[in-house]
Protein backbone atom coordinates (compact mmCIF):
# COMPACT_ATOMS: atom_id res chain seq x y z
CA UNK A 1 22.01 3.41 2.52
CA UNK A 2 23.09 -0.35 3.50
CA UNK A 3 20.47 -2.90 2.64
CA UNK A 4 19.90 -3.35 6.53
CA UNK A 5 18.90 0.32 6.72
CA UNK A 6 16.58 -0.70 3.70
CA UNK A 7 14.90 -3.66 5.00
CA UNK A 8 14.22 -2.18 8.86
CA UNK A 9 12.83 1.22 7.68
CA UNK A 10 10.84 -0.07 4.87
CA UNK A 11 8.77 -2.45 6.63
CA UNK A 12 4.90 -1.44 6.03
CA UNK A 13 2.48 -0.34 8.42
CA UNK A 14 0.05 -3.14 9.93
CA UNK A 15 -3.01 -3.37 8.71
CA UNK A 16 -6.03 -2.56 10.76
CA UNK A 17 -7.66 -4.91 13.06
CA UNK A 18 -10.28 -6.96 11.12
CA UNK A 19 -8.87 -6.31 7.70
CA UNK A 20 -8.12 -9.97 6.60
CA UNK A 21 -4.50 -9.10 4.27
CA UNK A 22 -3.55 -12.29 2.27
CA UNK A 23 -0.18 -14.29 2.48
CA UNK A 24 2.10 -11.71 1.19
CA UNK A 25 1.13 -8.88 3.75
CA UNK A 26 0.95 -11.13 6.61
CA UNK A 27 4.44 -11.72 6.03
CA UNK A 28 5.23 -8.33 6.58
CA UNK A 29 3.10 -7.74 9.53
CA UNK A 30 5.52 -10.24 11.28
CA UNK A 31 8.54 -8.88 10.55
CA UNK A 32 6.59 -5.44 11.57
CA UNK A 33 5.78 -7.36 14.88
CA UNK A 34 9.42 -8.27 15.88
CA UNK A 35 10.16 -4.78 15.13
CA UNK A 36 7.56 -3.03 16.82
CA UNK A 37 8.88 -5.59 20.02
CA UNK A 38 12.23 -3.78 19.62
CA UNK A 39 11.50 -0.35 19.77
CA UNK A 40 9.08 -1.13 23.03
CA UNK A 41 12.34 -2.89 24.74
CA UNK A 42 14.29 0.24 23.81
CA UNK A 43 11.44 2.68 24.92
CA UNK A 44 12.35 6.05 25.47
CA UNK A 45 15.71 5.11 24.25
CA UNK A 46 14.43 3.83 21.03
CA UNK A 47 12.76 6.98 20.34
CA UNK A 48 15.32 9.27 21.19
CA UNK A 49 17.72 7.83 18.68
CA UNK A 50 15.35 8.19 16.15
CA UNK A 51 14.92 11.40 16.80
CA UNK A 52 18.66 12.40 17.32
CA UNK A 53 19.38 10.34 13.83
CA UNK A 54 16.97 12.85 12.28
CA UNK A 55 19.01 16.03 13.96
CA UNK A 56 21.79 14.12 12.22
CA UNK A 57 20.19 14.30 8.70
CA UNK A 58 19.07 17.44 8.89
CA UNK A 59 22.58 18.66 10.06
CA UNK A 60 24.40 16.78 7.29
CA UNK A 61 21.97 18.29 4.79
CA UNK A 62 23.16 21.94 5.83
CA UNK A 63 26.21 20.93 4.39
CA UNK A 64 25.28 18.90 1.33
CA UNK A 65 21.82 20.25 0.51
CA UNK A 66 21.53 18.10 -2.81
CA UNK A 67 22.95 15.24 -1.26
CA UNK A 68 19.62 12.60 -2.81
CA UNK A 69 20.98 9.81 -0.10
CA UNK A 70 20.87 12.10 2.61
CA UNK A 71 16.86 13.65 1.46
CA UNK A 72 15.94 9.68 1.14
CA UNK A 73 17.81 8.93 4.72
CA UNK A 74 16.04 11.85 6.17
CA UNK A 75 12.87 10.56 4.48
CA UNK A 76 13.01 7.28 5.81
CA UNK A 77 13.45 8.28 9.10
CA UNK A 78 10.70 10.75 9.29
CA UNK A 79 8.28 8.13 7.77
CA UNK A 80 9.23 5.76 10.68
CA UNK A 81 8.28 8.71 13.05
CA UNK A 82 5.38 8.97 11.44
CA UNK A 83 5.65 12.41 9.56
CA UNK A 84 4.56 10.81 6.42
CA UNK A 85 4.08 14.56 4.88
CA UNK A 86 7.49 16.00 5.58
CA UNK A 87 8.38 12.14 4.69
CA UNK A 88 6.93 12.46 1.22
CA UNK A 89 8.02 15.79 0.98
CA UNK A 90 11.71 14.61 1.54
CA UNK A 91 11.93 11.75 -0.70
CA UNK A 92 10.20 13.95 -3.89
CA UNK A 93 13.27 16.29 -2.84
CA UNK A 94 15.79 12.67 -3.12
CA UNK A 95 14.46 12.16 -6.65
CA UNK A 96 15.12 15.70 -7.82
CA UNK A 97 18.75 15.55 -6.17
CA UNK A 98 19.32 12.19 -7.94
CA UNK A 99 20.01 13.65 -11.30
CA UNK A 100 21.93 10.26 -12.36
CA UNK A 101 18.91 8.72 -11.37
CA UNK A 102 21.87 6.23 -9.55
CA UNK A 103 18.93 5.93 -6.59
CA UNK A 104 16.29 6.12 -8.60
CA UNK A 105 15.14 3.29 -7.92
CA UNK A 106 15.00 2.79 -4.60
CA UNK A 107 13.79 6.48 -3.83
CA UNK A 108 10.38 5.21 -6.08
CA UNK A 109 10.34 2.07 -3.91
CA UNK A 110 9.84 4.56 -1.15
CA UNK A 111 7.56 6.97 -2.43
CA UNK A 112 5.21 4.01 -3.42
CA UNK A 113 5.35 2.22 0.06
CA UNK A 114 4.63 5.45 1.60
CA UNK A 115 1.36 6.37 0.03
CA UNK A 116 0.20 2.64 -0.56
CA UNK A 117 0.24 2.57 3.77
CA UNK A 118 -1.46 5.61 3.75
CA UNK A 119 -4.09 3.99 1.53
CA UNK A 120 -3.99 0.94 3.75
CA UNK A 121 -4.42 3.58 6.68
CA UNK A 122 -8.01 4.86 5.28
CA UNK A 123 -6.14 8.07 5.48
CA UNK A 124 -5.43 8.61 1.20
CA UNK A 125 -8.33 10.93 0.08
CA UNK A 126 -11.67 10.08 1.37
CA UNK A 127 -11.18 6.19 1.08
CA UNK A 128 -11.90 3.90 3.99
CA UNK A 129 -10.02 1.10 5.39
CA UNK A 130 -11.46 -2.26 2.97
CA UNK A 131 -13.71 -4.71 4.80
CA UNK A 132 -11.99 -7.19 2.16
CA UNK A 133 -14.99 -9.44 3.92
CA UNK A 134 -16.99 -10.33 0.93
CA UNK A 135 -19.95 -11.51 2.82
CA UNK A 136 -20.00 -8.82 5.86
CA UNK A 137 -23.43 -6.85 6.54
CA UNK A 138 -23.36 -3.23 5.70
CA UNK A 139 -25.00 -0.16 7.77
CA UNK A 140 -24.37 3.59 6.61
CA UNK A 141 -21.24 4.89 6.94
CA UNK A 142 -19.34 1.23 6.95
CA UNK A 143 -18.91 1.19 3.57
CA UNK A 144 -17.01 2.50 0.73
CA UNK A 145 -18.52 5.65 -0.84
CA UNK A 146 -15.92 6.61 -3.24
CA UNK A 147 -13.06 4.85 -4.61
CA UNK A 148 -10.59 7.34 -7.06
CA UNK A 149 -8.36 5.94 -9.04
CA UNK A 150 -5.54 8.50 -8.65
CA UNK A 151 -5.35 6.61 -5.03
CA UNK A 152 -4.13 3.90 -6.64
CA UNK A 153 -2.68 4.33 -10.12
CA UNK A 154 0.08 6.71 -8.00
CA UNK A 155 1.45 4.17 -6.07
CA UNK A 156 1.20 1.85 -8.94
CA UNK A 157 3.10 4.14 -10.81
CA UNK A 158 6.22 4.97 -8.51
CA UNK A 159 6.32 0.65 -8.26
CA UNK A 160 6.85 0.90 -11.46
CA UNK A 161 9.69 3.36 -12.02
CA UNK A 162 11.36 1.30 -9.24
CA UNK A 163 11.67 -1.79 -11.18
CA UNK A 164 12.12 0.52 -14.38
CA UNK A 165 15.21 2.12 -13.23
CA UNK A 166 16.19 -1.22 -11.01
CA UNK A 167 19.19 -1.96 -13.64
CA UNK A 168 21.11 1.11 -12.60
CA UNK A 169 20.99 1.00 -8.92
CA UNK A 170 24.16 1.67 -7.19
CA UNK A 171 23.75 -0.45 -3.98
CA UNK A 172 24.80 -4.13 -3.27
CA UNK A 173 23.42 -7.30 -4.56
CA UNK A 174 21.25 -7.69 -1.65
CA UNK A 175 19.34 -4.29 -1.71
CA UNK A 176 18.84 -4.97 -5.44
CA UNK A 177 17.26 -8.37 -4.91
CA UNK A 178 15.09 -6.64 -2.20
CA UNK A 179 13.43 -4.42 -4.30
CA UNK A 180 13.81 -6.55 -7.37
CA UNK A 181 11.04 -8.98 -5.45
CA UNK A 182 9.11 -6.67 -3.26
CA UNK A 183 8.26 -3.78 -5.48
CA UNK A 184 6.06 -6.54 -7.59
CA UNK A 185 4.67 -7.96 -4.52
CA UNK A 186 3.62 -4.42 -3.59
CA UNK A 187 2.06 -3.67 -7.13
CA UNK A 188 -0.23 -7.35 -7.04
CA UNK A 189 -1.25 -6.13 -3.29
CA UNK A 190 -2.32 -2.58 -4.91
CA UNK A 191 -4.29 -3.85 -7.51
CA UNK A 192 -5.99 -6.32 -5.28
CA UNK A 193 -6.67 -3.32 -2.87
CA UNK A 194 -8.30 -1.81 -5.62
CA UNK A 195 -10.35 -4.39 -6.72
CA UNK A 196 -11.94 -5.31 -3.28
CA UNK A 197 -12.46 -1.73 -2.44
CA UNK A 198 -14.59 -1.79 -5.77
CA UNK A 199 -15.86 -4.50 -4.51
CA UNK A 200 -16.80 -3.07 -0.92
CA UNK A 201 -18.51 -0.15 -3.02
CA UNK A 202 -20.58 -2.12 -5.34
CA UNK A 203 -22.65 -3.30 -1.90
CA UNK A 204 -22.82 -0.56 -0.01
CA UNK A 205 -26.65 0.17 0.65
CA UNK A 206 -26.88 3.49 -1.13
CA UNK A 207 -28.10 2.62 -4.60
CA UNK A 208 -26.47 4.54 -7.23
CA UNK A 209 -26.30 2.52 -10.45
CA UNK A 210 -23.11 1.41 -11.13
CA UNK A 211 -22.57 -1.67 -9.46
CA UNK A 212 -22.00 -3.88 -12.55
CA UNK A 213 -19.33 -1.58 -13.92
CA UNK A 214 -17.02 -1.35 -10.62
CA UNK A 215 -17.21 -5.29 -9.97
CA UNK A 216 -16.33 -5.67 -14.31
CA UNK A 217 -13.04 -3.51 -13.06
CA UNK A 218 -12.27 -5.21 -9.99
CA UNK A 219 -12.38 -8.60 -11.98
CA UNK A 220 -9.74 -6.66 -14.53
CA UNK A 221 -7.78 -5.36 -10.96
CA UNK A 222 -8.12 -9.03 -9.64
CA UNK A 223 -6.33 -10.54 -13.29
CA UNK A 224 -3.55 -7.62 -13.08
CA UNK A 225 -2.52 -9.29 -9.43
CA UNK A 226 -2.50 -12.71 -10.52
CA UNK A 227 -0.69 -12.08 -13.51
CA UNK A 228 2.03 -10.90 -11.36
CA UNK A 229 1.81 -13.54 -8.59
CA UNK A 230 -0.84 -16.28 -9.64
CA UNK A 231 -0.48 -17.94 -5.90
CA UNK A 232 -1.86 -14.42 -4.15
CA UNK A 233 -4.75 -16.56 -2.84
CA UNK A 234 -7.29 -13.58 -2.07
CA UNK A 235 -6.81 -12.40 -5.83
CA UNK A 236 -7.76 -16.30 -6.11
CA UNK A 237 -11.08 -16.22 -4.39
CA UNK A 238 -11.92 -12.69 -5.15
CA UNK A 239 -11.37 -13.64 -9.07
CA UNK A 240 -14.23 -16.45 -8.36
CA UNK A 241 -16.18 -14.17 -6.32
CA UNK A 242 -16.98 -11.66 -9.05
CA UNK A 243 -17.46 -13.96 -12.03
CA UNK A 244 -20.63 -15.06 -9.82
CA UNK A 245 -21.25 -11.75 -8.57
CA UNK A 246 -21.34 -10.84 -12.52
CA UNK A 247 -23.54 -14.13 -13.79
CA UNK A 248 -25.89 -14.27 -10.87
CA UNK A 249 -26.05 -10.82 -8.77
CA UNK A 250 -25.62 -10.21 -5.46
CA UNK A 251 -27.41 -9.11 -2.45
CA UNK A 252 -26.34 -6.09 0.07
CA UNK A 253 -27.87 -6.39 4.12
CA UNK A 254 -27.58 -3.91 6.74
CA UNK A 255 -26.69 -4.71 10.13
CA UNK A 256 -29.90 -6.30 11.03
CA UNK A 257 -29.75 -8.99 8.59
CA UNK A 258 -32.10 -7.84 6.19
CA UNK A 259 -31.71 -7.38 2.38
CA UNK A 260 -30.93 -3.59 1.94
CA UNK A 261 -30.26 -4.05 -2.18
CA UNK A 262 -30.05 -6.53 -5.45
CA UNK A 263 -28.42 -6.06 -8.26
CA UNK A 264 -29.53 -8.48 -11.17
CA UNK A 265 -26.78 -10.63 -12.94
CA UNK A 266 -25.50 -10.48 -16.39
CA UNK A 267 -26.91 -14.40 -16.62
């Protein structure tokens, strides 16, 4: 588990086209470009290896079945194939091997990445891909219905454990940095997720009453980001965003242009 394993299969999905991610994920979707540029030179090559490495896995795992490097190996590969269930499945089996909790760590960092992309993906529960465009018209069935929090706090929480049990990883210095500095730049994304997906919801068109309370806990979402990077410069602007949302109201259009809701201010 060498921290260039780490670093290539780690690297986060791209976001969707027209979903505008702020400085920190942008920096991943380049090193997810020069990747992706790779795997096309290798084509069919590129594929099979991955494939064959899996074979691999699986056949070392005959042998040591509660090996936890060779469940998070496995898992890392299948997640790059894009088998996130047997993927999740595999690195929940890594943790339970791990009984030193030597890897624990790391196998959180995982788990967390893999269901914060599948968030990102508008493929966690019944949540959609964010607009994160504050001012963009709304028509039925654009916007955000539903927004649960187990969506979020479960990713939150597996960031968490990684920089919890971050003292007692057994890998080099430079794996340990890794996660020491991404797993908090992953939590601030989350909770800025969050909030602008609360924010989404509060203008969809459908009136249903609690507008006021979901922008009040994406302001609280927004605050949890910057206190863990106060440069993230969409928290920034969101943070501004909803204290006027909050004092002065907002209005929701449809895709005409014309004023589909308002919600009244707090003054």
């Amino acid at each position: 588990m060498s921290s260039e394993d780490k670093e290539e299969n780690t690297v986060p999905e791209q976001p969707a086209a027209g979903e505008e991610a702020d400085s920190n994920l942008q920096e991943v979707e380049e090193d997810e470009a020069a990747l992706d540029k790779l795997e096309k030179e290798g084509g069919d090559l590129a594929e099979f290896d991955l494939e064959a490495q899996i074979e691999e896995f699986r056949a070392v795992l005959e042998e040591e079945p509660d090996n936890c490097v060779h469940h998070y190996n496995l898992a890392e590969a299948l997640e790059e194939l894009g088998d996130r269930a047997e993927a999740k499945a595999e690195y929940e089996r890594a943790l339970e091997c791990d009984t030193d909790q030597d890897f624990h760590a790391i196998i959180h960092y995982g788990i967390g990445n893999l269901i914060f992309h599948q968030l990102l993906s508008g493929i966690q529960s019944v949540v959609v891909k964010s607009s994160i465009g504050l001012h963009s018209a709304h028509k039925p069935g654009d916007s955000i219905v539903e927004v649960f929090e187990e969506d979020y706090t479960t990713p939150i929480n597996h960031f968490q454990k990684a920089i919890e049990f971050l003292p007692q990883l057994k890998a080099d210095d430079e794996l340990v940095d890794y996660i020491g500095k991404e797993a908090p730049v992953q939590l601030a994304n989350i909770y800025y997720k969050w909030a602008s997906d609360l924010i989404d919801k509060s203008r969809q068109i459908a009136k249903y009453g609690a507008e006021i309370q979901d922008v009040q806990k994406a302001l609280k979402l927004t605050k949890k980001t910057l206190e863990i990077d106060p440069n993230h410069s969409q928290a920034n602007l969101m943070s501004k965003y909803t204290k006027k949302m909050l004092a002065e109201g907002w209005k929701s259009f449809d895709e005409y242009g014309f004023e589909a809701k308002h919600i009244e201010g707090l003054g």
